[in-house]
Every structure is written in C-alpha cells, then in structure tokens.
C-alpha atoms as a PDB file:
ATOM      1  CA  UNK A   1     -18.740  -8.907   4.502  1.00  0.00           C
ATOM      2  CA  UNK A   2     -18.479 -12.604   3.813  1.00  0.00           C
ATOM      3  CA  UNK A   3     -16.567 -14.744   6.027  1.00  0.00           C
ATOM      4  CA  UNK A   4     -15.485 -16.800   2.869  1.00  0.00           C
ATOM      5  CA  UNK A   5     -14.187 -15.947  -0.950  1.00  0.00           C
ATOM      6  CA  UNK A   6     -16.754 -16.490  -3.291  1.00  0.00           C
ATOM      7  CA  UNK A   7     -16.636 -18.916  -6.102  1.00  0.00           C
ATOM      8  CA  UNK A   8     -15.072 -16.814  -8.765  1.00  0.00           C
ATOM      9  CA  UNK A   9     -12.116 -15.873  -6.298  1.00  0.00           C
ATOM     10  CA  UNK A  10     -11.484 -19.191  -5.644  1.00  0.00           C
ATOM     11  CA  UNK A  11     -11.651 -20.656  -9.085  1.00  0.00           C
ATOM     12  CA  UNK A  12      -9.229 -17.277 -10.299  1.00  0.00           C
ATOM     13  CA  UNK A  13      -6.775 -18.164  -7.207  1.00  0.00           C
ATOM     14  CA  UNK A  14      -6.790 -22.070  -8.249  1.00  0.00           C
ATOM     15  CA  UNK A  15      -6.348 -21.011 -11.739  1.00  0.00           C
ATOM     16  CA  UNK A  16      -3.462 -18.544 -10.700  1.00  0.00           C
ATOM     17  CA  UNK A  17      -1.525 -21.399  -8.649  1.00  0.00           C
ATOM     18  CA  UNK A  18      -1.938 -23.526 -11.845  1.00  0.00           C
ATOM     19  CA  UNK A  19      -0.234 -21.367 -13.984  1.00  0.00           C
ATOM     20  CA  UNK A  20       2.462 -20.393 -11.431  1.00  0.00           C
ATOM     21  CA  UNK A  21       3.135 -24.144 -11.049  1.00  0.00           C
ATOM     22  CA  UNK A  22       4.249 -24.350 -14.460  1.00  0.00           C
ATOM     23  CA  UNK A  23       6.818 -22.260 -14.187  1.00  0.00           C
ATOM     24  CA  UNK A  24      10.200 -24.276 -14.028  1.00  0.00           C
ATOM     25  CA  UNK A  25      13.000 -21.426 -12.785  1.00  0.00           C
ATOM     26  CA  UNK A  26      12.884 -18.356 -10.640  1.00  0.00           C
ATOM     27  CA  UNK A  27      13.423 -15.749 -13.802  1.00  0.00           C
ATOM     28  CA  UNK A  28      10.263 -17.642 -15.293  1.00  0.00           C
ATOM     29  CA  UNK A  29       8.300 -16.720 -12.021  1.00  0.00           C
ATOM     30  CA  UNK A  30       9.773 -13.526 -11.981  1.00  0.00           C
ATOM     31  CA  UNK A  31       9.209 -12.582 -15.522  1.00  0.00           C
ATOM     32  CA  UNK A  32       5.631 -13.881 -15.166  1.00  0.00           C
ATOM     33  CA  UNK A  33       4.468 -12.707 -12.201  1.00  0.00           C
ATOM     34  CA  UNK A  34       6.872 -10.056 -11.037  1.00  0.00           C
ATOM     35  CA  UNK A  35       8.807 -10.048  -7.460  1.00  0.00           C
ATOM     36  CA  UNK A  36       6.943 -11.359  -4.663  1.00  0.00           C
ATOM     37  CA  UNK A  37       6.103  -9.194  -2.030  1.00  0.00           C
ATOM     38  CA  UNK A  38       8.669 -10.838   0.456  1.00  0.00           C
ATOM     39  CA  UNK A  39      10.668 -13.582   1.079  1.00  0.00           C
ATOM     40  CA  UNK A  40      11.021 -15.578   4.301  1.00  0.00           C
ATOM     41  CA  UNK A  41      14.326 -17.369   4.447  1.00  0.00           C
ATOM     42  CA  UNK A  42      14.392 -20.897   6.126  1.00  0.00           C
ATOM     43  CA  UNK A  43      16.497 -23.917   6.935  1.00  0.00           C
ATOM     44  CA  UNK A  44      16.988 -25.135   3.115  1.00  0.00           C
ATOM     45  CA  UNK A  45      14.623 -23.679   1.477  1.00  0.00           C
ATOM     46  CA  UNK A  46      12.783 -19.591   0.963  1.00  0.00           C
ATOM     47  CA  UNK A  47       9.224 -19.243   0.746  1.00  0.00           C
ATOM     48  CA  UNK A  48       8.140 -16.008  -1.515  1.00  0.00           C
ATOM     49  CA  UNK A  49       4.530 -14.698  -0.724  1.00  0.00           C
ATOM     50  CA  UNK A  50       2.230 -13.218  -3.314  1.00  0.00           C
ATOM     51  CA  UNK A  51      -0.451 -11.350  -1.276  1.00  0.00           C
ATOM     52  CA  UNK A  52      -4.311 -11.856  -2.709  1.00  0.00           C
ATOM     53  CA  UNK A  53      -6.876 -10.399  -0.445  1.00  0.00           C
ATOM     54  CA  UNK A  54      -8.193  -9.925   2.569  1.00  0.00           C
ATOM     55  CA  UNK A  55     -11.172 -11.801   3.229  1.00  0.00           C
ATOM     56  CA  UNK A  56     -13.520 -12.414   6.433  1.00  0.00           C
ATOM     57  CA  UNK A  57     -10.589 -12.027   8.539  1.00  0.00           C
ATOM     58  CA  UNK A  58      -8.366 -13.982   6.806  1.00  0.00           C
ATOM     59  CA  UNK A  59      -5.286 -12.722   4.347  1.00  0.00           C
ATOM     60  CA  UNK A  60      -5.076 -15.173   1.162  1.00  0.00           C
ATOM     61  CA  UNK A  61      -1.716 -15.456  -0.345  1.00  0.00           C
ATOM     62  CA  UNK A  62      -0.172 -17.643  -2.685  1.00  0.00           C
ATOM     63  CA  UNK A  63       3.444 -19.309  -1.578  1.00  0.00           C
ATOM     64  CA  UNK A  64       5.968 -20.700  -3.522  1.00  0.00           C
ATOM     65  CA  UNK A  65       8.555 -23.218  -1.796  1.00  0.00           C
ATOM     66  CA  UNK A  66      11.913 -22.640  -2.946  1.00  0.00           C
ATOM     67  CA  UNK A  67      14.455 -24.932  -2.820  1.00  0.00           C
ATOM     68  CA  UNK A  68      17.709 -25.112  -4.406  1.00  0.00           C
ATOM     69  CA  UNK A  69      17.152 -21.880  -6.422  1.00  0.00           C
ATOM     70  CA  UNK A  70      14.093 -23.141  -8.000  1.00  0.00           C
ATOM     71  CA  UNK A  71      10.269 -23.583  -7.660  1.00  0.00           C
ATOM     72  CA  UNK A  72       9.355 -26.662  -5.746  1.00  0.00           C
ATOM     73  CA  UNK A  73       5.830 -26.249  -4.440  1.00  0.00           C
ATOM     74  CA  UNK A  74       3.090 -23.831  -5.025  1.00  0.00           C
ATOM     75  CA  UNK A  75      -0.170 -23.800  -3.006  1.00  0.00           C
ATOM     76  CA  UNK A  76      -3.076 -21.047  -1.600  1.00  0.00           C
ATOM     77  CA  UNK A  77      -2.190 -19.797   2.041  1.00  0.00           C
ATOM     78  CA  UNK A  78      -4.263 -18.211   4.507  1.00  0.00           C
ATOM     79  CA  UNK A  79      -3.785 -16.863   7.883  1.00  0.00           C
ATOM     80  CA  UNK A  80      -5.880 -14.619  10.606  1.00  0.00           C
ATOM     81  CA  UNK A  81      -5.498 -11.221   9.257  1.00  0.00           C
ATOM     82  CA  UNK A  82      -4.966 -10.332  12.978  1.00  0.00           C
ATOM     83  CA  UNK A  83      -1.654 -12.098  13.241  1.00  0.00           C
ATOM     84  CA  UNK A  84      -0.497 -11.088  10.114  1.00  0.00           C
ATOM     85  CA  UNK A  85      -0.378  -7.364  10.721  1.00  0.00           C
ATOM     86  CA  UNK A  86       1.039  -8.156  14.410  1.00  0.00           C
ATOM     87  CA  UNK A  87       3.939  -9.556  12.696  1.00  0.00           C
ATOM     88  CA  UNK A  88       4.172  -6.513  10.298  1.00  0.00           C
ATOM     89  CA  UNK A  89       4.252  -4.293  13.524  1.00  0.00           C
ATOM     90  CA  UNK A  90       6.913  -6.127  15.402  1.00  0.00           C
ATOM     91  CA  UNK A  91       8.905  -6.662  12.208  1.00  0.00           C
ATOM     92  CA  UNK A  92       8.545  -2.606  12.032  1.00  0.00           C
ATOM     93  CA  UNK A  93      10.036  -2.223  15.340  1.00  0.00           C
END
C-alpha cells in the first residue's frame, strides 16, 4: 500500500474542501454534505469531521471550524491512524 494518496485523491479532496468552503451557514453544509461524523466541542468554537480514508497509516479527514454557528474555516486533516482509533477505544470506555 502507498504511504501517500495519489494524485486523483488529492485533487478530489482539494476539490471537495473548495466546494465545502462555499458554503455560508450550517443548514447549507448540512444540506450539502449531510451531518458530519462528529463534532468536537471547544473553547469558542466546534470542529465537525468528515472522515475520507485511510491511507499509509494516516486517516484523512476534512474539518470545518465553527464559530458562532457558522462555517469559518475549512481545510484537509490528517493524523496517525494509530492514535486515532486509541482515542475511539478510550472514548468507548
């Protein structure tokens, strides 16, 4: 397996985060794109994940930054698959 996404995953993902970036309320994002898969409160703000892949070890997954009740940033996350189902077992517990 490749330890990177290949050029048309990439390009799709970019393309994806452009699109989501235009929307301008929650419902938009919502009605677009559906619910995201979960939402991690913080301070003054939420951040809603939308999962892509798994790839080379790493989970890909698209954020937004909410703040205020509304979309404020959009960008491509990854993390180490590794700690990302550690935190889905001790979340479990």
């Amino acid at each position: 397996m490749s330890r990177q996404p290949n050029p048309i995953l990439i390009w799709w993902w970019q393309h994806r985060i452009r699109r989501m970036k235009r929307c301008r309320t929650l419902d938009e994002l919502r009605q677009r794109y559906g619910d995201p898969d979960h939402i991690i409160p913080a301070k003054d703000m939420e951040f809603w994940h939308y999962p892509l892949r798994a790839v080379g070890g790493f989970l890909y997954s698209i954020h937004v930054a909410v703040i205020d009740g509304r979309p404020d940033q959009t960008y491509l996350h990854m993390e180490p698959q590794d700690d990302v189902e550690g935190k889905l077992r001790e979340s479990a517990r």
